[in-house]
C-alpha atoms as a PDB file:
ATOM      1  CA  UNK A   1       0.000   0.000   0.000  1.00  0.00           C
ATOM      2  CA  UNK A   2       1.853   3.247  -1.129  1.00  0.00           C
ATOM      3  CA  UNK A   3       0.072   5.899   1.109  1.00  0.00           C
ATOM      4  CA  UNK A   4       1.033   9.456   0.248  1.00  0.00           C
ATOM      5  CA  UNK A   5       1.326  11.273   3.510  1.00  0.00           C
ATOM      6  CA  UNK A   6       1.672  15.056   3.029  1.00  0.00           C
ATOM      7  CA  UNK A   7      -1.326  14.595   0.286  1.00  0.00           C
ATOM      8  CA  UNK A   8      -2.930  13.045   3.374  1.00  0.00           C
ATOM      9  CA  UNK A   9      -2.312  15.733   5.887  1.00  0.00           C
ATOM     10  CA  UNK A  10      -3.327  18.436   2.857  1.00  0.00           C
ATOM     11  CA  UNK A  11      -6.901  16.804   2.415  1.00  0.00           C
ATOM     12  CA  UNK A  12      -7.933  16.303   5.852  1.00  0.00           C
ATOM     13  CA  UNK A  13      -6.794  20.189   6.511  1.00  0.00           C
ATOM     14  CA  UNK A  14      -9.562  21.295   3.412  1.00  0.00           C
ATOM     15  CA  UNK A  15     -12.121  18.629   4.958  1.00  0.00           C
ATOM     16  CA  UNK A  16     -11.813  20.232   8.658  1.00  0.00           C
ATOM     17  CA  UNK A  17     -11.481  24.083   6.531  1.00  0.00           C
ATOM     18  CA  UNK A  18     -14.977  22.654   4.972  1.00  0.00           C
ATOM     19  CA  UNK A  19     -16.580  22.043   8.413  1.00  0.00           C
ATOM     20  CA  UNK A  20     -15.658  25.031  10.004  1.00  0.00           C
ATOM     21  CA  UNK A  21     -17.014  27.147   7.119  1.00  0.00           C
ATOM     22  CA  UNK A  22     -20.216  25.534   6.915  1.00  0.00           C
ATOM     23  CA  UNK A  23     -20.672  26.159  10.519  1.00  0.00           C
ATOM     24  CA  UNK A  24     -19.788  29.509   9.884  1.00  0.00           C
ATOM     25  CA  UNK A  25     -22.054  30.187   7.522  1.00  0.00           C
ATOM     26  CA  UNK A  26     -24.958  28.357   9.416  1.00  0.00           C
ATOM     27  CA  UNK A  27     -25.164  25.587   5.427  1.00  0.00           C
ATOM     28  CA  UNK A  28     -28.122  22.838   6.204  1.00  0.00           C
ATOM     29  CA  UNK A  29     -26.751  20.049   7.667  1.00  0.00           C
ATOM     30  CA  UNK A  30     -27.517  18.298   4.333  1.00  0.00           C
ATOM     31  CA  UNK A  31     -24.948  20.250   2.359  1.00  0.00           C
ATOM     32  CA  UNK A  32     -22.835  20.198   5.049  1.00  0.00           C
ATOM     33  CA  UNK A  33     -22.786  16.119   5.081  1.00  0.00           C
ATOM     34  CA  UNK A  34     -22.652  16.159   1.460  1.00  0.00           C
ATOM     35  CA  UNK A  35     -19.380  18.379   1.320  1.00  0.00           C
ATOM     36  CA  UNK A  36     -17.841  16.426   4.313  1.00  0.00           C
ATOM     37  CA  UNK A  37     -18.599  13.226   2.377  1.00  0.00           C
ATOM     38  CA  UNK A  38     -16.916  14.071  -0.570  1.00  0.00           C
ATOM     39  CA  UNK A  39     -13.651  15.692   1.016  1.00  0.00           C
ATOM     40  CA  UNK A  40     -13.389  11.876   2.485  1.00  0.00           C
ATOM     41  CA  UNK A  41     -14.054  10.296  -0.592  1.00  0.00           C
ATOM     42  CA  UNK A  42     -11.102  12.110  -1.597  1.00  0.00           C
ATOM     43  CA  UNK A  43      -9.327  10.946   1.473  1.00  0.00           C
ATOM     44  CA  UNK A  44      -9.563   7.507   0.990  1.00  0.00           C
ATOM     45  CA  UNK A  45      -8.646   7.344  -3.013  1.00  0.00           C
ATOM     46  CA  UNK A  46      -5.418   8.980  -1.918  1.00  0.00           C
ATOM     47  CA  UNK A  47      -4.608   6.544   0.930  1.00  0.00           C
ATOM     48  CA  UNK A  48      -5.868   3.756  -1.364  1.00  0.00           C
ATOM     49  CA  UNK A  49      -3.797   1.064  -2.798  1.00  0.00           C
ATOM     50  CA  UNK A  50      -2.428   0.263  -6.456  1.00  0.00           C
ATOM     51  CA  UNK A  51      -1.926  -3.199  -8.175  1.00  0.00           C
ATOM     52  CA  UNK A  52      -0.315  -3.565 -11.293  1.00  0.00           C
ATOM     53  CA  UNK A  53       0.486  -6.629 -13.872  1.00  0.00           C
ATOM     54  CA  UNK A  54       3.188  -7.497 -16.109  1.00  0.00           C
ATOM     55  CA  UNK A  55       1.848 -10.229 -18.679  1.00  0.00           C
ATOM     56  CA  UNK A  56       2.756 -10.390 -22.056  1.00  0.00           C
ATOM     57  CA  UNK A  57      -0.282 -10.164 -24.648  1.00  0.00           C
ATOM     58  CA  UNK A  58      -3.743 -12.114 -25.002  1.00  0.00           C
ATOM     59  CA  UNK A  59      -5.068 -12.832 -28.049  1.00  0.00           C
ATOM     60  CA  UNK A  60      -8.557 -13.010 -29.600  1.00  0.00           C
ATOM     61  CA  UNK A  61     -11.142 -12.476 -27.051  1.00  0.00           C
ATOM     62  CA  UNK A  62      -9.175 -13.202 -23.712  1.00  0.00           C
ATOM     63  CA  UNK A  63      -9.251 -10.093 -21.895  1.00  0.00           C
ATOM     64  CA  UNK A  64      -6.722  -8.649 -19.525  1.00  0.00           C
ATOM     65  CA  UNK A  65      -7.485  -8.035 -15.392  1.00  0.00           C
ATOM     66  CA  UNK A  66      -5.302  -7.700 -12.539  1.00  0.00           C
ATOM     67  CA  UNK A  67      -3.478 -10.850 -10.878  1.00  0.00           C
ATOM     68  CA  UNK A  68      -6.245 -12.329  -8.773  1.00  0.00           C
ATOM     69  CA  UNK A  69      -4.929 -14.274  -5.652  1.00  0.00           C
ATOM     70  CA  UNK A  70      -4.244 -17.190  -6.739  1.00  0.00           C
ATOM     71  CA  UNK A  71      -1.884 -15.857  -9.329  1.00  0.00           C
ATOM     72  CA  UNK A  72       0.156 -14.402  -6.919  1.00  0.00           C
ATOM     73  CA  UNK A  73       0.531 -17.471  -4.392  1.00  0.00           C
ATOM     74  CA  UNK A  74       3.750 -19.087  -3.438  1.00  0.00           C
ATOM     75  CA  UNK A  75       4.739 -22.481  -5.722  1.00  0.00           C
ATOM     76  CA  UNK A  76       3.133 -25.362  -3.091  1.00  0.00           C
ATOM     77  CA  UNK A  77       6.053 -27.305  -1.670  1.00  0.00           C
ATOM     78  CA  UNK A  78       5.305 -29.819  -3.348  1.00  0.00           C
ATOM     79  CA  UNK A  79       7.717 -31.817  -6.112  1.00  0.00           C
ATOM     80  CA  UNK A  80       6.925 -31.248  -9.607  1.00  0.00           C
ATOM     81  CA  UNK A  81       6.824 -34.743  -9.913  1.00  0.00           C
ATOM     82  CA  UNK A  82       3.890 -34.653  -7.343  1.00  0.00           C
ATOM     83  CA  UNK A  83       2.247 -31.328  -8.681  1.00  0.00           C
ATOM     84  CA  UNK A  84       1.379 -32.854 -12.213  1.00  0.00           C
ATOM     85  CA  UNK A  85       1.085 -36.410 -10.727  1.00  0.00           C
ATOM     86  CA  UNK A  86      -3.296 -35.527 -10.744  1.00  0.00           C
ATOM     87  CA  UNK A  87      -2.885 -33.584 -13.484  1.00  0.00           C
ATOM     88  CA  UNK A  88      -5.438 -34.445 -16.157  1.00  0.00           C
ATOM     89  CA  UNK A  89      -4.287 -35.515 -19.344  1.00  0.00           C
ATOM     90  CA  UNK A  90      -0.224 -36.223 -18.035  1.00  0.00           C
ATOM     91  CA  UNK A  91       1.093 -39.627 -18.548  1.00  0.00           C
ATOM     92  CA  UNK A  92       4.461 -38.906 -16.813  1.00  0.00           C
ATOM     93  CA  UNK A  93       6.095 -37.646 -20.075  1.00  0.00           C
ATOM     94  CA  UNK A  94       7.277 -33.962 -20.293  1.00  0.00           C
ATOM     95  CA  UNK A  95       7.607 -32.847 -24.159  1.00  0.00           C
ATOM     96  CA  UNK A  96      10.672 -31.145 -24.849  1.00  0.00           C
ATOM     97  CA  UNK A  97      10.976 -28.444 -27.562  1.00  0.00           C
ATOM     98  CA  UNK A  98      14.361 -27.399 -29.371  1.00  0.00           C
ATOM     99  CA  UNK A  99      15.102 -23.393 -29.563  1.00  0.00           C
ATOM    100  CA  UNK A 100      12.998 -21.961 -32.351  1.00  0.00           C
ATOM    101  CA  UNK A 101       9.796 -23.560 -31.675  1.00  0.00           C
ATOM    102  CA  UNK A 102       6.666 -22.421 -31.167  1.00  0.00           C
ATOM    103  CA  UNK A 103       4.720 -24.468 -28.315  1.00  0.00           C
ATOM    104  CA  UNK A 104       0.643 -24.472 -28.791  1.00  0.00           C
ATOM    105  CA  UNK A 105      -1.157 -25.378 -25.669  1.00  0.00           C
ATOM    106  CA  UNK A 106      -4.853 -26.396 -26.191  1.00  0.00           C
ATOM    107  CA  UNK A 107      -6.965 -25.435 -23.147  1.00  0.00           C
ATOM    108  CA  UNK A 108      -9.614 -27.534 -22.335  1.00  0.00           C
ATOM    109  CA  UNK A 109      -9.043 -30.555 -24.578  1.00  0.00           C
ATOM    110  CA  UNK A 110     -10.892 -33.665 -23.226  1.00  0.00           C
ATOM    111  CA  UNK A 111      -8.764 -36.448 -21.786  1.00  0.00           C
ATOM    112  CA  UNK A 112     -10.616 -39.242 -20.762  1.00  0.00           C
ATOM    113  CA  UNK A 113     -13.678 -37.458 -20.508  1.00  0.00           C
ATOM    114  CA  UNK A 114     -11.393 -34.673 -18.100  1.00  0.00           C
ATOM    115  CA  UNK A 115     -10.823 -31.124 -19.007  1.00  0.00           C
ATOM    116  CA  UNK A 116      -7.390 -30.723 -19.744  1.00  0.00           C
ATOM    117  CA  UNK A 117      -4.557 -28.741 -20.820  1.00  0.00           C
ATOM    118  CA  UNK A 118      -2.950 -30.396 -23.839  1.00  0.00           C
ATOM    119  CA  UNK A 119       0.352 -31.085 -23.645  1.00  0.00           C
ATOM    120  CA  UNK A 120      -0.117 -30.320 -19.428  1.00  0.00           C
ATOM    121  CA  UNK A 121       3.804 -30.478 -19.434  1.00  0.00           C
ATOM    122  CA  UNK A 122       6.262 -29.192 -21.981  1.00  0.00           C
ATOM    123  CA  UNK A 123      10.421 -28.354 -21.314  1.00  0.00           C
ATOM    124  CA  UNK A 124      11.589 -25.395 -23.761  1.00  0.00           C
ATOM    125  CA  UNK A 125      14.714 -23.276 -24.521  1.00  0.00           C
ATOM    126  CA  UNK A 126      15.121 -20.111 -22.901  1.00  0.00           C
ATOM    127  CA  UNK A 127      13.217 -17.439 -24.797  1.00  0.00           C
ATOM    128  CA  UNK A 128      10.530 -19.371 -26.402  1.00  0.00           C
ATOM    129  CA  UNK A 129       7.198 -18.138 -26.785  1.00  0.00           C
ATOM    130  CA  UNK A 130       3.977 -20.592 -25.735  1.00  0.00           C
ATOM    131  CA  UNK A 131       0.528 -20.433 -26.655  1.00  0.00           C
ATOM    132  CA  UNK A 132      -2.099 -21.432 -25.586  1.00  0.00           C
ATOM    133  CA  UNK A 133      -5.730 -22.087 -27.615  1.00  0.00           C
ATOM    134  CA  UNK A 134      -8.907 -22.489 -26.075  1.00  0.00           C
ATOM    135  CA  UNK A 135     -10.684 -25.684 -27.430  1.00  0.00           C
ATOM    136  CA  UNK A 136     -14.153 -23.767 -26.397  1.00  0.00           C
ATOM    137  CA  UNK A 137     -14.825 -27.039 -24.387  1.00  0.00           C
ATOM    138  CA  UNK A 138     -15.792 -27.050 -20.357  1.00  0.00           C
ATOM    139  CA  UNK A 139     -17.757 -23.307 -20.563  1.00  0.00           C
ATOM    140  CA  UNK A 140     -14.761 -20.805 -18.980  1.00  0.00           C
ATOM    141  CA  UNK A 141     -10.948 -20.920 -18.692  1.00  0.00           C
ATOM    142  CA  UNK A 142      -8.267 -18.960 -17.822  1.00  0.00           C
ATOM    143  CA  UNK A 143      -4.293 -19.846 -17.637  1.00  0.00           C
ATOM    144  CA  UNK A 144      -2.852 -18.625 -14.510  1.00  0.00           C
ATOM    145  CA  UNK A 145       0.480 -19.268 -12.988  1.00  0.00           C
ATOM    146  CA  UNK A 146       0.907 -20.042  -9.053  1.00  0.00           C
ATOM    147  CA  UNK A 147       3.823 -17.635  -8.760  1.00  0.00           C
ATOM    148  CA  UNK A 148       1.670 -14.594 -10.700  1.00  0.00           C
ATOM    149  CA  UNK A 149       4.582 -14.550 -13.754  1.00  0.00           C
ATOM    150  CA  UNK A 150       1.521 -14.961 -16.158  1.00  0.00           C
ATOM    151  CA  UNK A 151      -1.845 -14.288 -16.308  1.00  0.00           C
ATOM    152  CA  UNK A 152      -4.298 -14.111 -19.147  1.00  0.00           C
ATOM    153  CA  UNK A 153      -7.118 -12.698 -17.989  1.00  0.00           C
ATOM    154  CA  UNK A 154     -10.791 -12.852 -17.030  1.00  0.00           C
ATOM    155  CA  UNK A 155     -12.091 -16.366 -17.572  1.00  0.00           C
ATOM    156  CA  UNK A 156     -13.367 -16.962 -21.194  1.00  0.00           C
ATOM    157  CA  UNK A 157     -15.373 -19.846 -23.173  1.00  0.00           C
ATOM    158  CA  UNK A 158     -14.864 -18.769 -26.787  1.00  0.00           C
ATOM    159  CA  UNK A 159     -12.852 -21.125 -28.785  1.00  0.00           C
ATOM    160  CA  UNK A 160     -10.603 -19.505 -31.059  1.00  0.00           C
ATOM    161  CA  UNK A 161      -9.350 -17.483 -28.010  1.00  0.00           C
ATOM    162  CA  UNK A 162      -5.544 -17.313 -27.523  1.00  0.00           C
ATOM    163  CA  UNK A 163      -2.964 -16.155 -25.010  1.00  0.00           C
ATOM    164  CA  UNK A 164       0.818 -16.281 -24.777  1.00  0.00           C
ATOM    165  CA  UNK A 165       4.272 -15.696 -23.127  1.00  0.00           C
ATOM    166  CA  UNK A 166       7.505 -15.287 -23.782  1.00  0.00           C
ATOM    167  CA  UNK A 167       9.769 -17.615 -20.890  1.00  0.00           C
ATOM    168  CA  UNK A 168      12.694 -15.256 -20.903  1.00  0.00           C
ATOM    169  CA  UNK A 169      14.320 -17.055 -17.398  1.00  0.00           C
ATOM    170  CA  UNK A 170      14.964 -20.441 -16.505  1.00  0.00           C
ATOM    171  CA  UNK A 171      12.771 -22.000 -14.030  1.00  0.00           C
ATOM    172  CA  UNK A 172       9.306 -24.343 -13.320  1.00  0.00           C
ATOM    173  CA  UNK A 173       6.102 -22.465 -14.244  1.00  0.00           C
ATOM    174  CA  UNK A 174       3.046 -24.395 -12.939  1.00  0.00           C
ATOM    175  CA  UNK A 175      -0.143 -23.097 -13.684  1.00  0.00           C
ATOM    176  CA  UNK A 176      -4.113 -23.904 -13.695  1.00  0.00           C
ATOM    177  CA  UNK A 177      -7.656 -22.976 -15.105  1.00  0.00           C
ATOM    178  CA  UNK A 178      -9.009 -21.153 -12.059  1.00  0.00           C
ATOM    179  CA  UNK A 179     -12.625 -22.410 -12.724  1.00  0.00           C
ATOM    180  CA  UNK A 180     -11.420 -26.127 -12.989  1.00  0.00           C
ATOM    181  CA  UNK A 181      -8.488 -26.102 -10.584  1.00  0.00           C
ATOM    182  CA  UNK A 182      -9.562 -28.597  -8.213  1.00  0.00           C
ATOM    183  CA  UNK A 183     -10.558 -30.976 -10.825  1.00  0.00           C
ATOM    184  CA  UNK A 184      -7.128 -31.440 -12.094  1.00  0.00           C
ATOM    185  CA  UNK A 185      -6.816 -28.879 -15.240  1.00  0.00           C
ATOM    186  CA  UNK A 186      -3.332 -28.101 -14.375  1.00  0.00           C
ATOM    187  CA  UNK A 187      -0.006 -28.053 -16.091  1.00  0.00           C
ATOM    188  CA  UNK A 188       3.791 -26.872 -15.956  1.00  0.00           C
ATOM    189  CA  UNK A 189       6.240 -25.377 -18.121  1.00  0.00           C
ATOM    190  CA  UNK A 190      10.066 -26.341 -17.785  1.00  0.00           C
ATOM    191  CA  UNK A 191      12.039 -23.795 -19.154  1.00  0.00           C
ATOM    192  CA  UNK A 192      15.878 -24.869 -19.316  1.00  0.00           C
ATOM    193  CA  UNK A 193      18.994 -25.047 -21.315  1.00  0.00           C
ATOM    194  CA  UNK A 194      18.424 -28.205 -24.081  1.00  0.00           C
ATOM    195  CA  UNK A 195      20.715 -30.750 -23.967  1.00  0.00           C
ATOM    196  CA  UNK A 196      23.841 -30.669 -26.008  1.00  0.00           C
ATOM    197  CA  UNK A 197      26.236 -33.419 -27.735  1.00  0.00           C
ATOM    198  CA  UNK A 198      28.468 -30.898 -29.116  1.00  0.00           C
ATOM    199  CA  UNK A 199      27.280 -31.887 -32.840  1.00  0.00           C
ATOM    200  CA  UNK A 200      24.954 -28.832 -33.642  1.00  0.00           C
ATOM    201  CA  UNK A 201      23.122 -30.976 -36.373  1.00  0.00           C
ATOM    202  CA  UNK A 202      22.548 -34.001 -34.377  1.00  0.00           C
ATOM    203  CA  UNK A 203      21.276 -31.649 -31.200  1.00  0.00           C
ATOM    204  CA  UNK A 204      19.185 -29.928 -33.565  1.00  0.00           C
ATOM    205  CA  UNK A 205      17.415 -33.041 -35.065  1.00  0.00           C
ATOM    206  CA  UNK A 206      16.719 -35.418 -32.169  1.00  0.00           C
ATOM    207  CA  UNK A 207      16.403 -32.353 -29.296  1.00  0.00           C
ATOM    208  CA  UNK A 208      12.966 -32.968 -29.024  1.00  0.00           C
ATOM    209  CA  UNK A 209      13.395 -36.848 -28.190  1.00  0.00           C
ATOM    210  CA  UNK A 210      12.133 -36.974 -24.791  1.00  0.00           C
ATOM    211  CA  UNK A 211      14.752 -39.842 -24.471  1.00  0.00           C
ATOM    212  CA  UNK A 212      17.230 -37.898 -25.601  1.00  0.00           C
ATOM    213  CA  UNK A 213      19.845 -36.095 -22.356  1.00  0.00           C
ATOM    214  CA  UNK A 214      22.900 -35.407 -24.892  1.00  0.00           C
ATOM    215  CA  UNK A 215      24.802 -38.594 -24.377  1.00  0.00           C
ATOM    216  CA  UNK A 216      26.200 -40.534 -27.549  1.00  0.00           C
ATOM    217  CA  UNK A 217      26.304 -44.309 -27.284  1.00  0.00           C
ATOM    218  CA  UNK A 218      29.597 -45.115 -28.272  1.00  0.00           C
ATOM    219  CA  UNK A 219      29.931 -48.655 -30.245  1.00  0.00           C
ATOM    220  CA  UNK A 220      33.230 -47.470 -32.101  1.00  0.00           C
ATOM    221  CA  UNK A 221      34.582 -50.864 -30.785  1.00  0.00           C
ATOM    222  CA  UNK A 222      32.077 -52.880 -31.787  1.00  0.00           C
ATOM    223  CA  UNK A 223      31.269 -54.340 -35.493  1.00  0.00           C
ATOM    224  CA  UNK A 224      27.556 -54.838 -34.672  1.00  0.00           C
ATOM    225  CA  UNK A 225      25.246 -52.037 -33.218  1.00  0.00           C
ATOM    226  CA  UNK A 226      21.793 -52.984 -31.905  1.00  0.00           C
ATOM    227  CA  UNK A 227      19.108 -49.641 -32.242  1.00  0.00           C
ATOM    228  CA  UNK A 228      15.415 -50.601 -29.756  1.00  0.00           C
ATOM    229  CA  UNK A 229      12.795 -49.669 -31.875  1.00  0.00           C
ATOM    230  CA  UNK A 230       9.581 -48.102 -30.034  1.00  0.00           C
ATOM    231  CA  UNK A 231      11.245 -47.846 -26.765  1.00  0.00           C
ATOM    232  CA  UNK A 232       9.324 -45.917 -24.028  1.00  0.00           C
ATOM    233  CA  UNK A 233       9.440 -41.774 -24.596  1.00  0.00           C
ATOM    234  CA  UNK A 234       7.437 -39.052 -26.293  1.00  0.00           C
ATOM    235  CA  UNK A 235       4.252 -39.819 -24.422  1.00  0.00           C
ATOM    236  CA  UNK A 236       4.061 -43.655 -25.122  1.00  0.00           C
ATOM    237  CA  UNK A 237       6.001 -45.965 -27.153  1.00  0.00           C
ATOM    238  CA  UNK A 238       7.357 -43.318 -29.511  1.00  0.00           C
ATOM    239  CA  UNK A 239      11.405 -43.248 -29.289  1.00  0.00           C
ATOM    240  CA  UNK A 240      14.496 -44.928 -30.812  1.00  0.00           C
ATOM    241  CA  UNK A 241      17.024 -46.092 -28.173  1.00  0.00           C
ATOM    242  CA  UNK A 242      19.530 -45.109 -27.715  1.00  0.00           C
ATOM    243  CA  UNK A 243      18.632 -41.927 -29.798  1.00  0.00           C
ATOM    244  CA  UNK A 244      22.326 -40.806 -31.060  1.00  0.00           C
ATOM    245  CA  UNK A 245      24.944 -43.719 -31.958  1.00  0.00           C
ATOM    246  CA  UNK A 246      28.260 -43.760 -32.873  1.00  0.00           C
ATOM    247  CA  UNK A 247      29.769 -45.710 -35.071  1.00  0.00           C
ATOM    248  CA  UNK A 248      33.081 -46.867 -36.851  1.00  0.00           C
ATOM    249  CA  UNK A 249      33.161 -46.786 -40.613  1.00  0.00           C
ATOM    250  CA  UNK A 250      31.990 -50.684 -41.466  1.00  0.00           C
ATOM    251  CA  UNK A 251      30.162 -51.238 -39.037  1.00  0.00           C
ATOM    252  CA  UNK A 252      26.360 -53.091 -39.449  1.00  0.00           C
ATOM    253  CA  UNK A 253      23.433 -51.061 -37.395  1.00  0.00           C
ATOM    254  CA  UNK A 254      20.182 -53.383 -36.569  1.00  0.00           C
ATOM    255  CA  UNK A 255      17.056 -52.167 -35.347  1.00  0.00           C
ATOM    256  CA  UNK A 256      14.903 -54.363 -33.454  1.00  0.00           C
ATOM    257  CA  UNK A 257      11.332 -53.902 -32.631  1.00  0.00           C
ATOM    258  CA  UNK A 258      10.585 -53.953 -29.182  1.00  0.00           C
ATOM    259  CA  UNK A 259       7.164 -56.095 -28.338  1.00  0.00           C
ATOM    260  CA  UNK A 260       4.793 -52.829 -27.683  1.00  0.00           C
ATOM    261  CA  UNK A 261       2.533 -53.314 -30.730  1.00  0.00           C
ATOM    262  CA  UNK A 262       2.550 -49.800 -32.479  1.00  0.00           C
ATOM    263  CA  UNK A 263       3.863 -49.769 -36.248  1.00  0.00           C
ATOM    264  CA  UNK A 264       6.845 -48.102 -36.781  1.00  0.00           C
ATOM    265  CA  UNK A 265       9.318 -47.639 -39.672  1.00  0.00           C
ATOM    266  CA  UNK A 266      12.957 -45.831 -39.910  1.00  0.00           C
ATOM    267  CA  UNK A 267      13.526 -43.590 -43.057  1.00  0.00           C
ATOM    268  CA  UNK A 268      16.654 -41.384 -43.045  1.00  0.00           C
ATOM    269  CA  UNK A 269      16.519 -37.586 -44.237  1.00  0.00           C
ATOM    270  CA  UNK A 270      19.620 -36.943 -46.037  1.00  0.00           C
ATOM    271  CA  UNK A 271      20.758 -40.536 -47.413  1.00  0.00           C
ATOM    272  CA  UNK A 272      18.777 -42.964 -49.206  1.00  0.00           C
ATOM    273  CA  UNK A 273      17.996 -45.789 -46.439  1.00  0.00           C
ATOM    274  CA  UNK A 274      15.264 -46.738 -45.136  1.00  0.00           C
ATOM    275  CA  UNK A 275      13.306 -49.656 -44.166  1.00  0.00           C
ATOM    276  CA  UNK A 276      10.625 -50.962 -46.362  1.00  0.00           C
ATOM    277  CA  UNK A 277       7.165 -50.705 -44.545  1.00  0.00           C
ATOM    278  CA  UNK A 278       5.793 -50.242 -41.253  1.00  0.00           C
ATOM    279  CA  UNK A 279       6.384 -53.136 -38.980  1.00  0.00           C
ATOM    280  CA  UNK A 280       4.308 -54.162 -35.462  1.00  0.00           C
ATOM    281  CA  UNK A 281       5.926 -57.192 -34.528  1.00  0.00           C
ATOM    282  CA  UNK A 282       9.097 -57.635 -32.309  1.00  0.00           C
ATOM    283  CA  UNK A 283      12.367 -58.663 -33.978  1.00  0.00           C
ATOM    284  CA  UNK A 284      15.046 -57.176 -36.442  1.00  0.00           C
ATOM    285  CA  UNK A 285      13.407 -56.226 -39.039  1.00  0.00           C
ATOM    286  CA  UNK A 286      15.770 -53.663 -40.671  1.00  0.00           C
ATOM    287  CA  UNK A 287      19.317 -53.290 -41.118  1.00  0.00           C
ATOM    288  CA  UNK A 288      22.189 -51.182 -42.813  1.00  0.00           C
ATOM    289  CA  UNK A 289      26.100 -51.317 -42.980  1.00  0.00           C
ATOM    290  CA  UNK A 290      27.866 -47.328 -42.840  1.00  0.00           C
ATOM    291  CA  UNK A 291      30.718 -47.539 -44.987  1.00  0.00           C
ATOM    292  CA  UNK A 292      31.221 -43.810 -45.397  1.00  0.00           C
ATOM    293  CA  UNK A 293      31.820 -41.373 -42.374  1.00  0.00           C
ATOM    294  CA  UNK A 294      29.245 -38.787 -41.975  1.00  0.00           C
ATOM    295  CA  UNK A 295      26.370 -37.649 -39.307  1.00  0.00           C
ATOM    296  CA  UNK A 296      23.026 -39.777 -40.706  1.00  0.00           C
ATOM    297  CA  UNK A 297      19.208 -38.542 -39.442  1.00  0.00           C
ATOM    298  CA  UNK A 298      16.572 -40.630 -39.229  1.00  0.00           C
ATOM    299  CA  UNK A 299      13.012 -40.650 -37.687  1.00  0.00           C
ATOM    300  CA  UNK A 300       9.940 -42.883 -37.555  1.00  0.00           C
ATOM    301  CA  UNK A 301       7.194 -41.537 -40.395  1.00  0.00           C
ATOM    302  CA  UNK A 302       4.280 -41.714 -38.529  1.00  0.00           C
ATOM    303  CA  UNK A 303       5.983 -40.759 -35.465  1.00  0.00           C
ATOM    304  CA  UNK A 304       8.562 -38.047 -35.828  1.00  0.00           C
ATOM    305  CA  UNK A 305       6.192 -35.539 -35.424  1.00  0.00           C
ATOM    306  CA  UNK A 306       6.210 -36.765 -31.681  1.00  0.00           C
ATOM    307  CA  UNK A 307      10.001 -36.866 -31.279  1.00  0.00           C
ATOM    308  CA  UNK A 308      10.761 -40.060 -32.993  1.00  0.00           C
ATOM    309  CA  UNK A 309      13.899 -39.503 -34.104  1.00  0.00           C
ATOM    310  CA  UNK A 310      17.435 -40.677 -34.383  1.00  0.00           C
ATOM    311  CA  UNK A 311      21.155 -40.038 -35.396  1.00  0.00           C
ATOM    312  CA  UNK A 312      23.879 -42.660 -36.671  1.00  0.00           C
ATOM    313  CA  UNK A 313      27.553 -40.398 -36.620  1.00  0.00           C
ATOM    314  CA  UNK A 314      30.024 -42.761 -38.435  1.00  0.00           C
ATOM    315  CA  UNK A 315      33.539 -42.399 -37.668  1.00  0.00           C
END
C-alpha cells in the first residue's frame, strides 16, 4: 500500500477548513454532510492502494485483469513430480521443444472425458514463446500461474481465443484454469537449457526426443550395433534407443522392434535408407552397414512428429 502522507495531511486540513465554514455560515446540515462526504471520498482514493500486472499479450477475445490471488501465491512445496502427478491428461512424459519452436497449448481438450490442458507439461529453450488455444470445451478458462509470472485474464469460453508468453528465465512455471483447478486442469512449463552433444546438427534433429539427455552411445569398438525400436518416450512408445549412436566406418546397425505393438518404420533424411514398410511385430526387421563417415538422421514416419527420431555419426 503506497500511502502518500503530506497529500494526506493536505486533504484532511480542506475537509476540517470545509466544516468550520459551513458552521460559519450556518449551510443545512444536508450540504454540510454532502461536502464532508466528498472531502473523504477524496481521502480515501489517496490513501488507497495500487496493483499492477506485467503479462505479455492475449489474443482473440481473452481479456486482460489484474493478478487475482491465486496468481500471486507461493509455488506449493510440493515436487513437480507430485504437482502434475493428478494432473489431467499427463502420462508422466514432459515434451521437450528445441530453440525456435513455437509451443501451442490447447486449453480444455478432453482427456478421458477430463478437461485438460494439452500437452499439461512441456520443457523449452530459454526465450521461447507458448501459446495457448482455447478448445471452447468445459464453458470458462483462464491460464494462470501459481507464482503470478503470467496471467491471461478474465475467464473466457470462446474457442478460437488465444494467449501467450515469452519464458525469458529459466525456471518451473506451474499453472491452472481457475474455474477447474480442483478438478485437475493443471499443467507446468520447464524452461531450461536443451541438452547438447556438441554436434549442432545431431542436437538440432533429435532435441525434441524426450529420451534424448545429450549422451552418444559409443559402439566405435564394436562391429555390430543394436538400435530398440519403439522404446518408451514421447508420451508412449514413440522413441528410438539409444537416440544418437556412434559408429566406426563398417560397421552393421540393426534395429529391433521392441514387443509394444505400435507400427513403426525408420527412413533417413539426407541418405537414401530406409526400411521398407511399417512393422508391429518384435524382432530385427531392418538393417544397414555405414561404410562412409558422416552424421546420418533418421526418424519414424508416422511418429517423428512426436520426437521419434534418431542419429547414426560414423567415424
Amino acid at each position: 500500500m503506497d500511502i502518500n502522507f503530506q497529500n494526506l495531511a493536505t486533504v484532511v486540513v480542506v475537509v476540517f477548513q470545509i466544516r468550520d465554514e459551513g458552521i460559519a455560515m450556518n449551510r443545512s446540515p444536508t450540504r454540510r454532510q454532502y461536502l464532508q462526504s466528498a472531502a473523504l471520498a477524496s481521502i480515501v482514493a489517496v490513501a488507497g492502494c495500487s496493483t499492477s500486472s506485467n503479462r505479455n499479450q492475449s489474443i482473440g477475445n481473452a481479456i486482460s485483469k489484474p493478478a487475482t490471488t491465486e496468481a500471486s501465491e507461493s509455488a506449493p512445496a510440493e515436487s513437480l513430480k507430485e504437482w502434475l502427478s493428478n494432473a489431467n491428461g499427463y502420462d508422466g512424459d514432459i515434451r521437450r521443444y528445441g530453440p525456435g519452436s513455437r509451443p501451442t497449448i490447447a486449453v480444455g481438450k478432453l482427456v478421458d472425458g477430463k478437461l485438460a490442458f494439452s500437452p499439461p507439461a512441456i520443457e523449452i529453450a530459454p526465450m521461447t514463446i507458448v501459446t495457448w488455444d482455447w478448445t471452447g470445451h468445459g464453458e470458462q478458462h483462464n491460464v494462470v500461474s501459481l507464482d503470478g509470472t503470467f496471467d491471461s485474464g478474465r475467464t473466457n469460453a470462446q474457442r478460437g481465443t488465444s494467449y501467450h508468453y515469452i519464458f525469458e528465465e529459466p525456471g518451473e512455471y506451474r499453472f491452472v484454469s481457475e474455474p477447474h483447478r480442483d478438478d485437475g486442469m493443471k499443467g507446468a512449463i520447464i524452461v531450461k537449457e536443451p541438452p547438447s552433444t556438441g554436434n549442432e546438427t545431431v542436437d538440432k534433429w533429435v532435441v525434441d526426443s524426450s529420451n534424448f539427455d545429450g549422451n552418444i552411445a559409443d559402439r566405435t569398438e564394436t562391429n555390430t550395433a543394436t538400435v530398440t525400436v519403439g522404446a518408451e518416450g514421447n508420451g508412449g512408445h514413440f522413441a528410438f534407443d539409444p537416440p544418437v549412436l556412434k559408429i566406426a566406418a563398417g560397421t552393421t546397425v540393426e534395429w529391433k522392434w521392441s514387443d509394444e505393438g505400435t507400427p513403426h518404420n525408420v527412413v533417413f533424411k539426407n541418405a537414401d535408407i530406409k526400411s521398407e514398410k511399417l512393422v508391429d511385430k518384435p524382432g530385427v526387421h531392418f538393417e544397414n552397414t555405414f561404410d562412409e563417415p558422416g552424421t546420418y538422421l533418421y526418424a519414424c514416419e508416422p511418429h517423428g512428429p512426436l520426437g521419434m527420431k534418431g542419429a547414426v555419426i560414423v567415424e
